[in-house]
PDB file of N, CA and C in Angstrom:
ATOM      1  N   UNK A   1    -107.854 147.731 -73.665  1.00  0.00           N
ATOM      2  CA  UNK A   1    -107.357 149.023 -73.262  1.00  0.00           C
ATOM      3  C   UNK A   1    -108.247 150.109 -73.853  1.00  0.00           C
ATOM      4  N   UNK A   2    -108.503 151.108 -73.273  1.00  0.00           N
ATOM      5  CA  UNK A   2    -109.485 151.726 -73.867  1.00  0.00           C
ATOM      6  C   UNK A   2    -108.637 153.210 -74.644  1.00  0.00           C
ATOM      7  N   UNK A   3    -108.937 154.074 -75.225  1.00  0.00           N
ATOM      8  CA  UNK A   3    -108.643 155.124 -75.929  1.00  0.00           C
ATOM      9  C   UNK A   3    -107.694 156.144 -75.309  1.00  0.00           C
ATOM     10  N   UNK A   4    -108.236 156.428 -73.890  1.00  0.00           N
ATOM     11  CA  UNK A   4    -107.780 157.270 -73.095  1.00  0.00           C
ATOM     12  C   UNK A   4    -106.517 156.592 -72.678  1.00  0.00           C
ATOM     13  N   UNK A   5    -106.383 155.333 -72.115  1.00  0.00           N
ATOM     14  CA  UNK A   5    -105.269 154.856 -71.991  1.00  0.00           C
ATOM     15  C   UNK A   5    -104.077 154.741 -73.165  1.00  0.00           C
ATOM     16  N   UNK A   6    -104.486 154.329 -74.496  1.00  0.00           N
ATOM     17  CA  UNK A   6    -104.017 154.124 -75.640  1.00  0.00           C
ATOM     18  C   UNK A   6    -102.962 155.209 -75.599  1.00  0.00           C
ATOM     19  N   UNK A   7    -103.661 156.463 -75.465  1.00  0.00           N
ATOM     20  CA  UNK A   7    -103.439 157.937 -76.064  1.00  0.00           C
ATOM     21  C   UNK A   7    -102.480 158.298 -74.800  1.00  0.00           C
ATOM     22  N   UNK A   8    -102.474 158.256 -73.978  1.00  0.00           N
ATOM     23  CA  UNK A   8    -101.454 158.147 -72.346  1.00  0.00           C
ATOM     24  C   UNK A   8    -100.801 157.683 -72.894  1.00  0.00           C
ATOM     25  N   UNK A   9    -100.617 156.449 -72.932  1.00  0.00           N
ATOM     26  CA  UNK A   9     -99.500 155.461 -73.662  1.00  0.00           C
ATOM     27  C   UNK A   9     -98.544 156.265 -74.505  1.00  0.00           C
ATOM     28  N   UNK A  10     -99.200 156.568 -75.915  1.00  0.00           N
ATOM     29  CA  UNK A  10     -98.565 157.434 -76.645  1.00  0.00           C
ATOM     30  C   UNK A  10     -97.975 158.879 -76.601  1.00  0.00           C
ATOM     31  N   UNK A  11     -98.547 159.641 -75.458  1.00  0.00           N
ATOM     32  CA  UNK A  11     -97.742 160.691 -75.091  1.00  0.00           C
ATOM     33  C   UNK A  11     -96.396 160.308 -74.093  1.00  0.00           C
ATOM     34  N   UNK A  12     -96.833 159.151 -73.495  1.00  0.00           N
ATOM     35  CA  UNK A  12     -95.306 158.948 -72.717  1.00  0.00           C
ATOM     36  C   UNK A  12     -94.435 158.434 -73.193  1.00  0.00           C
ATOM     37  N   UNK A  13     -94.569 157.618 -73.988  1.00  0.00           N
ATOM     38  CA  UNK A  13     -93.741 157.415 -75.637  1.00  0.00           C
ATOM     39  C   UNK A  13     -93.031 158.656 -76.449  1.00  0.00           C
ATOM     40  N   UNK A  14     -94.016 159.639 -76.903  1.00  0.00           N
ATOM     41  CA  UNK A  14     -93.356 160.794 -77.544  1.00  0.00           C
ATOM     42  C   UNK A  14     -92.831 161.299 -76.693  1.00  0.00           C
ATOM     43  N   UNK A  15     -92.916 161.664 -75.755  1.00  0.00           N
ATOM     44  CA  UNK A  15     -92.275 162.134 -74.412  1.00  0.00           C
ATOM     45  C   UNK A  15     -90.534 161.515 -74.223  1.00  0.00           C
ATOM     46  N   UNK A  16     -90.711 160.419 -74.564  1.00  0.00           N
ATOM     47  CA  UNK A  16     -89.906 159.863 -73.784  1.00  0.00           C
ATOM     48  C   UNK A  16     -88.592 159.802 -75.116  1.00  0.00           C
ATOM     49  N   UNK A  17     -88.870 159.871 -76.266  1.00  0.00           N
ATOM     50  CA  UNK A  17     -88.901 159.673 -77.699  1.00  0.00           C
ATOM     51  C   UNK A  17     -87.646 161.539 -77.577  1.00  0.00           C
ATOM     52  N   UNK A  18     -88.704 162.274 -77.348  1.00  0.00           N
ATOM     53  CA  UNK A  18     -88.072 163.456 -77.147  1.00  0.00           C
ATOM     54  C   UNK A  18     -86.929 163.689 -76.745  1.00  0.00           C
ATOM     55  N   UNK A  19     -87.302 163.102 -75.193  1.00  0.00           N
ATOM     56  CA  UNK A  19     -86.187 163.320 -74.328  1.00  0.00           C
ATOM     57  C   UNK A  19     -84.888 163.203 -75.084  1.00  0.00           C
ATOM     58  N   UNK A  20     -84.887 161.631 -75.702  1.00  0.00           N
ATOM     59  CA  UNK A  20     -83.707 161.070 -76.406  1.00  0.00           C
ATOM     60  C   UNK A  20     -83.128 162.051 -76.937  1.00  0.00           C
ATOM     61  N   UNK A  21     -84.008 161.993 -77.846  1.00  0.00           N
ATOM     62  CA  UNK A  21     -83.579 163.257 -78.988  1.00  0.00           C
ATOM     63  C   UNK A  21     -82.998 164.695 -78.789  1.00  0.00           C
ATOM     64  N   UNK A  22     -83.231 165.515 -77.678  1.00  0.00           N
ATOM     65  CA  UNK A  22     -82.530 165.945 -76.953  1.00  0.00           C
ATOM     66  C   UNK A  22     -81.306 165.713 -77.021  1.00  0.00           C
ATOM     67  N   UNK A  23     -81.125 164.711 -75.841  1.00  0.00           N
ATOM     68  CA  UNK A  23     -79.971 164.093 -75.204  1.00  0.00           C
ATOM     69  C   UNK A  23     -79.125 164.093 -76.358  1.00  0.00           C
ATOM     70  N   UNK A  24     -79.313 163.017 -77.514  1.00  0.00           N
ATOM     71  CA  UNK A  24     -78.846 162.900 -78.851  1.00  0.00           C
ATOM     72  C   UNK A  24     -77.851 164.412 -78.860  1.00  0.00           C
ATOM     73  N   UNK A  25     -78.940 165.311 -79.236  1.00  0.00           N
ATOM     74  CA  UNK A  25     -78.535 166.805 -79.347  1.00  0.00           C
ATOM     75  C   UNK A  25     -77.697 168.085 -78.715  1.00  0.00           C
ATOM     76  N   UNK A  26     -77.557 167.617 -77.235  1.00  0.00           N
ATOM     77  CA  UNK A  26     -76.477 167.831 -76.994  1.00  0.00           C
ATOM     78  C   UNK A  26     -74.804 167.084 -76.618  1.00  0.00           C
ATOM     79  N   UNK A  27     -75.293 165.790 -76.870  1.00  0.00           N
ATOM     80  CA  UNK A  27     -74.436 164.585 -76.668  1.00  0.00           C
ATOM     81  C   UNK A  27     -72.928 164.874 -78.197  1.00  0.00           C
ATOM     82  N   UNK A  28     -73.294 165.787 -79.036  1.00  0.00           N
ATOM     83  CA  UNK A  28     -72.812 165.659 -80.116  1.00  0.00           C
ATOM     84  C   UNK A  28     -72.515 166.373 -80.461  1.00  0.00           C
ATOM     85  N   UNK A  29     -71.096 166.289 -81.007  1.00  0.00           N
ATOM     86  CA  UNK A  29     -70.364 167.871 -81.561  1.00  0.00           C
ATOM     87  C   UNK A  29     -70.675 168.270 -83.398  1.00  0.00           C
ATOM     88  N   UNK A  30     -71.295 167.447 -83.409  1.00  0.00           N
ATOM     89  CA  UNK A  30     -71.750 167.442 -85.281  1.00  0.00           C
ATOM     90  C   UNK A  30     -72.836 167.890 -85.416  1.00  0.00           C
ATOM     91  N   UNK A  31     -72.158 169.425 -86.071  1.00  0.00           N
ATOM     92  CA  UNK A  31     -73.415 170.512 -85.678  1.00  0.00           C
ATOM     93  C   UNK A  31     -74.598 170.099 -86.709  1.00  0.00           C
ATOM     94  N   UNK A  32     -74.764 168.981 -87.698  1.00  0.00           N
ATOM     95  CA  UNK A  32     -75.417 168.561 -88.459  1.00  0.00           C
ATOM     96  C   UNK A  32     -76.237 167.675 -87.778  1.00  0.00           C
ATOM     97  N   UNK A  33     -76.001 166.537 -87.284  1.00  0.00           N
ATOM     98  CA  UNK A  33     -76.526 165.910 -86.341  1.00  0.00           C
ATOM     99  C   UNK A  33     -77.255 166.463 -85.326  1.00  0.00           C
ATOM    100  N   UNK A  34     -76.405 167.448 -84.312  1.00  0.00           N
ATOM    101  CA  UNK A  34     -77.048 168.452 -83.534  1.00  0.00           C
ATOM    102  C   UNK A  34     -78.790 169.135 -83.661  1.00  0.00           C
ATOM    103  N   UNK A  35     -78.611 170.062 -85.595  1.00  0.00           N
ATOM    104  CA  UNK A  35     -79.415 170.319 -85.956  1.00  0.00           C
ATOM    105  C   UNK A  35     -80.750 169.079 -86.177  1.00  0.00           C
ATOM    106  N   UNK A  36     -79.975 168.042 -86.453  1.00  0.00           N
ATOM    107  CA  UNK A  36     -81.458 166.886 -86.995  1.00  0.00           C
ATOM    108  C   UNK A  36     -81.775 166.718 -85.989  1.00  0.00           C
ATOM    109  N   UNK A  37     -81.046 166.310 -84.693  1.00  0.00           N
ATOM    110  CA  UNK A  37     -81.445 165.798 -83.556  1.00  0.00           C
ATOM    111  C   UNK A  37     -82.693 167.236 -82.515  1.00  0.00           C
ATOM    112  N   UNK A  38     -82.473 168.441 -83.147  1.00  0.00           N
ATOM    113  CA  UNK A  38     -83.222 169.452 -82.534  1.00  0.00           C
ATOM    114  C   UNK A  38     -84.468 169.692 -83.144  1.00  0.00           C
ATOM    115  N   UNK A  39     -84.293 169.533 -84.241  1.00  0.00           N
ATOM    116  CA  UNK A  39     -85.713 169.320 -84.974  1.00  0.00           C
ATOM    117  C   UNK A  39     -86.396 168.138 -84.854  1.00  0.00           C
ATOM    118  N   UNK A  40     -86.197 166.810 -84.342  1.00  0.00           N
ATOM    119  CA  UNK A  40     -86.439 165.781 -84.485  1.00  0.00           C
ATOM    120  C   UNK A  40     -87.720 165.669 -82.713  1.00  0.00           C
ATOM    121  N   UNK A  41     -86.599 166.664 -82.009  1.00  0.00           N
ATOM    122  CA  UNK A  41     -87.209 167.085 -80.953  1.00  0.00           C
ATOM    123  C   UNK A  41     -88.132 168.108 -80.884  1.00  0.00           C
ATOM    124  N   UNK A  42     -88.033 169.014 -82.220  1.00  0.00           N
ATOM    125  CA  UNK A  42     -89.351 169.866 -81.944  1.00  0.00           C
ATOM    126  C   UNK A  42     -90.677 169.298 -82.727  1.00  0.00           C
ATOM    127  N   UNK A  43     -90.555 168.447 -83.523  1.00  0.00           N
ATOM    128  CA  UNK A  43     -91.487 167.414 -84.264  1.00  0.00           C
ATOM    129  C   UNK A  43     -92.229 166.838 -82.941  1.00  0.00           C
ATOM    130  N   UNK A  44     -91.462 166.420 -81.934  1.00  0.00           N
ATOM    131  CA  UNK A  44     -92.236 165.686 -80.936  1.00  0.00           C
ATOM    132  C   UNK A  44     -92.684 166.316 -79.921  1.00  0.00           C
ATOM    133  N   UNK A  45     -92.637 167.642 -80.032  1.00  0.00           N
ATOM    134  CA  UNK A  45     -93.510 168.985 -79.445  1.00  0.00           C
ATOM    135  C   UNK A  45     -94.263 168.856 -80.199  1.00  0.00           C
ATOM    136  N   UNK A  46     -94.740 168.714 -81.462  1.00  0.00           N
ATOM    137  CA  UNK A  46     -95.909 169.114 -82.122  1.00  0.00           C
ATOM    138  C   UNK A  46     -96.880 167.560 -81.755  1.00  0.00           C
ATOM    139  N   UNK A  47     -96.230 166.689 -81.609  1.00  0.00           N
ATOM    140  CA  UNK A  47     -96.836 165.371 -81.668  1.00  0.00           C
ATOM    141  C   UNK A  47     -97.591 165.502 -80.632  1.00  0.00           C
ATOM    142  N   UNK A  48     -96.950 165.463 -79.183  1.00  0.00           N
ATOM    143  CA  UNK A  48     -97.041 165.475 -78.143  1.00  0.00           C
ATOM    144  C   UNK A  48     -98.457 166.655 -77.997  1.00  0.00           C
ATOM    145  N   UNK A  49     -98.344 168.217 -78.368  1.00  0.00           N
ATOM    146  CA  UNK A  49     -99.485 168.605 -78.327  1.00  0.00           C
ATOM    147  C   UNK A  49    -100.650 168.103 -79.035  1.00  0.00           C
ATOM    148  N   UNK A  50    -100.456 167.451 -80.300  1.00  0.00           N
ATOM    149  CA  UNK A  50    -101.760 166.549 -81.054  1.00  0.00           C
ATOM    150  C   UNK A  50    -101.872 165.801 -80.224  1.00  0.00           C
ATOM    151  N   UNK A  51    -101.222 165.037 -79.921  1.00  0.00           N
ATOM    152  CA  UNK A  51    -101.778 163.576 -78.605  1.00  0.00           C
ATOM    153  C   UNK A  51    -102.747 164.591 -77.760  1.00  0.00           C
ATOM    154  N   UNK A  52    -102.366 165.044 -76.374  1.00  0.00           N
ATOM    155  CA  UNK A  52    -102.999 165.736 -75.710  1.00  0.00           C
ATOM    156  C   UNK A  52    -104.122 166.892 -76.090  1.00  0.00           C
ATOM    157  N   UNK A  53    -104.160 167.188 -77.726  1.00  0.00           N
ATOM    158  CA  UNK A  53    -105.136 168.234 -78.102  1.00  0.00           C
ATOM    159  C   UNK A  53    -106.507 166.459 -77.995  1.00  0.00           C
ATOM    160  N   UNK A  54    -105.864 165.693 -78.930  1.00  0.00           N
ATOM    161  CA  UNK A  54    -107.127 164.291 -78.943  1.00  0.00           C
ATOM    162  C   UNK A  54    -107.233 163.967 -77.707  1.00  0.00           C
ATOM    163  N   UNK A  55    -106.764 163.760 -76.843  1.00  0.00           N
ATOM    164  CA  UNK A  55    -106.553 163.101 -75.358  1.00  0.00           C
ATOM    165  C   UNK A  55    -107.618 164.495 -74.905  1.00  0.00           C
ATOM    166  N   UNK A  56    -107.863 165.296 -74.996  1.00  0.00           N
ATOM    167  CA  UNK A  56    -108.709 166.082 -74.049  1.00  0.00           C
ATOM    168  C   UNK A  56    -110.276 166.383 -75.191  1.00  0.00           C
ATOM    169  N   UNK A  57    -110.396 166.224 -76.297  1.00  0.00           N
ATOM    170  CA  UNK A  57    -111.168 165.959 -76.843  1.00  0.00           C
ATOM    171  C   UNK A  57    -111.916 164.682 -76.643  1.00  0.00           C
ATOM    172  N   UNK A  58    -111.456 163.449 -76.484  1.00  0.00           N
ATOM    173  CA  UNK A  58    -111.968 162.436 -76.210  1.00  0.00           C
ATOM    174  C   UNK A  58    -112.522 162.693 -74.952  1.00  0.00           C
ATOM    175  N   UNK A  59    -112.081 162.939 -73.653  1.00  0.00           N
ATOM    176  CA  UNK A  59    -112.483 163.104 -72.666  1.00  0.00           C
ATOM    177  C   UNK A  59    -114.245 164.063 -72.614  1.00  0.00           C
ATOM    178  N   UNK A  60    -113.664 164.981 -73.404  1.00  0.00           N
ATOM    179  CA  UNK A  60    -114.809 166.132 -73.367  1.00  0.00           C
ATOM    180  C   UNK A  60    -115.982 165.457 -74.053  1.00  0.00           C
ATOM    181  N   UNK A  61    -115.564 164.848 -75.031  1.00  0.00           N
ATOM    182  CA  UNK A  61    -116.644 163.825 -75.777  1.00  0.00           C
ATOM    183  C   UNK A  61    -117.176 162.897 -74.744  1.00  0.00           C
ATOM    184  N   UNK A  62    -116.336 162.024 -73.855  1.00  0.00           N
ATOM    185  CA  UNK A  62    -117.434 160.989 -73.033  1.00  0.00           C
ATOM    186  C   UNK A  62    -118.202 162.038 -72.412  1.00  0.00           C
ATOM    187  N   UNK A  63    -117.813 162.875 -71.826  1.00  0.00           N
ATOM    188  CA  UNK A  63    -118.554 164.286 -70.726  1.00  0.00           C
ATOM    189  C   UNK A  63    -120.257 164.282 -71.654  1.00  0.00           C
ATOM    190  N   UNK A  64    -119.966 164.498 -72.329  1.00  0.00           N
ATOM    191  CA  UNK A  64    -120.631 165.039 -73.561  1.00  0.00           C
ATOM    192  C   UNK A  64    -121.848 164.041 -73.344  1.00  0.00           C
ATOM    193  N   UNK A  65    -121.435 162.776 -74.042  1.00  0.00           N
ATOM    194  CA  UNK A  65    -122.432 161.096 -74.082  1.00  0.00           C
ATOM    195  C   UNK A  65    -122.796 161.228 -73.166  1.00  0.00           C
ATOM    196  N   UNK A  66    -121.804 161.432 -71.420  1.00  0.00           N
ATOM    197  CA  UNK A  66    -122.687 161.302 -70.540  1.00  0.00           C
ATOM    198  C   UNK A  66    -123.698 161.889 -69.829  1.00  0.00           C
ATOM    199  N   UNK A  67    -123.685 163.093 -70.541  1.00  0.00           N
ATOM    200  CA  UNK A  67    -125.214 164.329 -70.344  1.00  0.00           C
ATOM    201  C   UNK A  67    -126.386 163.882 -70.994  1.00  0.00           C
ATOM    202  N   UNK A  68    -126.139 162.626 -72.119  1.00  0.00           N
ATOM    203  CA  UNK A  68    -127.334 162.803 -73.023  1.00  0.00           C
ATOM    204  C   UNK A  68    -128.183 161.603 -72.453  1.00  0.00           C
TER     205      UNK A  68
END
């Protein structure tokens, strides 16, 4: 599997990871839970943009190799 795929992989994972967490978050009247479950989901906003910040770096990098 190569990098680019790897890294796909892993955003549809955090993605999907999210969603839950969400769901979790409004599924629940325990405003404690609620809170972990909303942060747990904005953690995987930050993930999710690192995946895709590397996921478009890698790309720009083969671009790159393949000029030289």
């Amino acid at each position: 599997m190569t990098v680019k795929k790897d890294l796909e992989k892993a955003i549809a994972a955090a993605e999907a990871a999210k969603g839950t967490y969400s769901t979790f978050a409004t599924a629940t009247d325990d405003q404690s839970a609620k809170t972990m479950f909303e942060q747990m989901s904005q953690d995987m906003d930050r993930h999710i943009a690192q995946l895709n910040s590397r996921l478009s770096s890698t790309a720009e990098n083969k671009l790159t190799n393949q000029d030289q």
